[in-house]
Protein backbone atom coordinates (compact mmCIF):
# COMPACT_ATOMS: atom_id res chain seq x y z
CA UNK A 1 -3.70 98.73 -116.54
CA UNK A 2 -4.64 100.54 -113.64
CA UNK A 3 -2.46 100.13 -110.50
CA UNK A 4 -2.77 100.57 -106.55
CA UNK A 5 -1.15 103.78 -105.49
CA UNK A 6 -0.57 102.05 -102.26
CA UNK A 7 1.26 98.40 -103.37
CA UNK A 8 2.27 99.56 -106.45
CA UNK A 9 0.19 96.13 -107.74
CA UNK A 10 -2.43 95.99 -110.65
CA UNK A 11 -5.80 96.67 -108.62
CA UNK A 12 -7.39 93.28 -110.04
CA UNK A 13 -4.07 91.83 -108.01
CA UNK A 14 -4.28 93.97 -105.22
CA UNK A 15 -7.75 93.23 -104.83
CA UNK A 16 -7.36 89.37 -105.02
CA UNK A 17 -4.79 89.73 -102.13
CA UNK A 18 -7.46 91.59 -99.93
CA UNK A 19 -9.55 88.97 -100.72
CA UNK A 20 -7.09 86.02 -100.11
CA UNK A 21 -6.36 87.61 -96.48
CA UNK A 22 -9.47 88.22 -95.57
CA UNK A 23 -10.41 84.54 -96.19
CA UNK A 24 -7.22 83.65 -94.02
CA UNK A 25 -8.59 85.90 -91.19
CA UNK A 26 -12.24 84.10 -91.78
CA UNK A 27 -10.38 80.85 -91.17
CA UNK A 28 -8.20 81.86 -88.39
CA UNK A 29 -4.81 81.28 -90.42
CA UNK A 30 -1.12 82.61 -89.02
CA UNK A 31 -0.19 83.42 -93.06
CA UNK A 32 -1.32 87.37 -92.56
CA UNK A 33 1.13 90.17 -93.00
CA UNK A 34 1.33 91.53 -89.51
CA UNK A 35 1.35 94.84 -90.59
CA UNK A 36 -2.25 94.64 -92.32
CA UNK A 37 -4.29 94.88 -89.05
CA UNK A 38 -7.30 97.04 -90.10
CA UNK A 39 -8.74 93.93 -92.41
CA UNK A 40 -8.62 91.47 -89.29
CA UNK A 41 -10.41 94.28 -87.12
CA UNK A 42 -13.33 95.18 -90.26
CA UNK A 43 -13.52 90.74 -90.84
CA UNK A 44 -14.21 90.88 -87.03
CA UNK A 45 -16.86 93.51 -87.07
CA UNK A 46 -18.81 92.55 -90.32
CA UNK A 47 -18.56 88.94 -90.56
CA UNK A 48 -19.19 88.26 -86.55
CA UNK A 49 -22.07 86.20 -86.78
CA UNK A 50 -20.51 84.06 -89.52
CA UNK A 51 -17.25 83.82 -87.77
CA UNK A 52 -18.72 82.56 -83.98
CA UNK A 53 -20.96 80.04 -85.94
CA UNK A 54 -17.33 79.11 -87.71
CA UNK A 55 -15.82 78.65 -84.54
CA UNK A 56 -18.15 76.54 -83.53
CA UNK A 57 -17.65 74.19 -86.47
CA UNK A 58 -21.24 75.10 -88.20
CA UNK A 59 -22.00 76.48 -91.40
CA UNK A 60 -23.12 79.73 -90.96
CA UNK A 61 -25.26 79.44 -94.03
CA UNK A 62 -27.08 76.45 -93.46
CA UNK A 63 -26.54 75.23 -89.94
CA UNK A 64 -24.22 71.78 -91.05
CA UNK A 65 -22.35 70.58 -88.25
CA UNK A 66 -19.21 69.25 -89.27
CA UNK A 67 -16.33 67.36 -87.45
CA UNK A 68 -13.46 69.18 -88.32
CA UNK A 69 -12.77 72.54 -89.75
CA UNK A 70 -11.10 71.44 -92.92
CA UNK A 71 -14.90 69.66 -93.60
CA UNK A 72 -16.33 73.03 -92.94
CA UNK A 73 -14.46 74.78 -95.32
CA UNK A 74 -14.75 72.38 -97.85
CA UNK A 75 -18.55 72.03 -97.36
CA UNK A 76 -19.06 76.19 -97.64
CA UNK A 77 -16.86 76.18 -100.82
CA UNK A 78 -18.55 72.95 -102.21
CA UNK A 79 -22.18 73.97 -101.55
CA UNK A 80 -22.65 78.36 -100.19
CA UNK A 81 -20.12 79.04 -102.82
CA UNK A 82 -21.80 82.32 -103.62
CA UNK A 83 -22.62 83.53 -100.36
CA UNK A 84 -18.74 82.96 -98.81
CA UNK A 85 -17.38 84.80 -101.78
CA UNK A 86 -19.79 87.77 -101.23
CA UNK A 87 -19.15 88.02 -97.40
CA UNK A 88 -15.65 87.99 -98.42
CA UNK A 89 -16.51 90.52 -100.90
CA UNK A 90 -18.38 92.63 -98.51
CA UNK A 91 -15.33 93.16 -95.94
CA UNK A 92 -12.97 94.15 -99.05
CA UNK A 93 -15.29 96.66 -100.32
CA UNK A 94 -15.83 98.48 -96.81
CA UNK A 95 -12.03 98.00 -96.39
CA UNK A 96 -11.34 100.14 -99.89
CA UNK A 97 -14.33 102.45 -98.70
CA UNK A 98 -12.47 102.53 -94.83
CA UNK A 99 -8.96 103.67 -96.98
CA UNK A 100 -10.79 106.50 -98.71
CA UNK A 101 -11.33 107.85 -95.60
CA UNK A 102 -7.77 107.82 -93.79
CA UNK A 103 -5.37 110.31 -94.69
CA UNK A 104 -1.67 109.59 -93.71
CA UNK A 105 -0.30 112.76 -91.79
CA UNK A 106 4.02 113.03 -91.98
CA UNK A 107 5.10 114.60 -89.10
CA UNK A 108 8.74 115.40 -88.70
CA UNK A 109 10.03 111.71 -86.94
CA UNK A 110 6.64 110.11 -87.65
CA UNK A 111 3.54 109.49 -89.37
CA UNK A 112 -0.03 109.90 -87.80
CA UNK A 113 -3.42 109.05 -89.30
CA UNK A 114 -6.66 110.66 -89.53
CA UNK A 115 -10.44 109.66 -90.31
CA UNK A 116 -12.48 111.64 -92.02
CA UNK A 117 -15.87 110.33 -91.81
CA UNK A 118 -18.54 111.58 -93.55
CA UNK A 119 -20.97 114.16 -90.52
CA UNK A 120 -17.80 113.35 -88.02
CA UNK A 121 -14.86 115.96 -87.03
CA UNK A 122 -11.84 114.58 -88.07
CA UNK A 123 -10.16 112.22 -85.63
CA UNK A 124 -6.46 111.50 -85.45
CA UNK A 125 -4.35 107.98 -84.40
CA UNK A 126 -0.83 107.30 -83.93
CA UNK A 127 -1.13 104.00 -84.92
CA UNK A 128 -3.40 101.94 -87.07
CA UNK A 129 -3.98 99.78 -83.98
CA UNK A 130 -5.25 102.67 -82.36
CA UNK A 131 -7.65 103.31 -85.23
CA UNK A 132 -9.02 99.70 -85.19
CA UNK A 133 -9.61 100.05 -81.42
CA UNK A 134 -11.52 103.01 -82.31
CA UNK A 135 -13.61 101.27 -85.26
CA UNK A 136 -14.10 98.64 -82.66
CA UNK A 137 -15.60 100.51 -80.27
CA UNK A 138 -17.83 102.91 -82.11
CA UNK A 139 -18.81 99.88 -84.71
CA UNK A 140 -22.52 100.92 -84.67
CA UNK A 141 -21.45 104.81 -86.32
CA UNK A 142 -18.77 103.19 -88.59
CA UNK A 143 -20.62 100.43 -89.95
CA UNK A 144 -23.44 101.57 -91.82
CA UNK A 145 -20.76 104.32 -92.99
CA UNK A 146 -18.99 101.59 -94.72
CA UNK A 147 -21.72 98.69 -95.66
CA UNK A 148 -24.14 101.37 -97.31
């Protein structure tokens, strides 16, 4: 069985863990390892129609307007079943396309990161935070980089 270089995980487990945060980020949970930050940041960018019709208690599929969150959820599992599992799917994929792209540089007390997009010079972070800042702000070059 194939596993993740980075987890050490089978990939069909590591890949249902991507999946299972990136639904916590969709629904705004405080279960998310703190140190996976560049998931939140791509959920953000991708899924930000979906997620400010979410926060507004409406299905972003349909239009429903529902009292409570929990409804919400239940009513976009229950009937847009298929669509919320490829949105979800969506993010994850440009996430494992986003990590073929950063290289992890070891300097002597530290590690930096680089991006190596494809028709872009290499750019280097100090900190993953920094990165997402970066992805962030130039969503409109990274986006159809990673959702092609």
């Amino acid at each position: 069985m194939k596993k993740c270089y980075r987890c050490g995980y089978s990939m069909s487990r590591y890949l249902e863990k991507l999946e299972l945060w990136t639904e916590r980020v969709i629904w705004n949970s405080k279960r998310l390892p703190k140190w996976h930050i560049i998931l939140p940041c791509l959920t953000k960018i991708i899924l930000a129609k979906e997620l400010e019709d979410i926060a507004k208690r409406k299905c972003p599929y349909c239009g429903y307007i529902s009292p409570t969150r929990i409804h919400l959820r239940n009513h976009i599992i229950a009937k847009h079943n298929a669509s919320y599992y490829n949105d979800i799917k969506r993010v994850v994929d440009a996430y494992l396309k986003l990590q073929k792209f950063i290289t992890k540089i070891h300097l002597k007390y530290s590690y930096h990161f680089a991006l190596d997009l494809p028709k872009m010079p290499r750019i280097y972070f100090k900190k993953k935070a920094e990165l997402c800042i970066w992805i962030t702000e130039n969503k409109d070059i990274v986006l159809p980089i990673l959702t092609q």
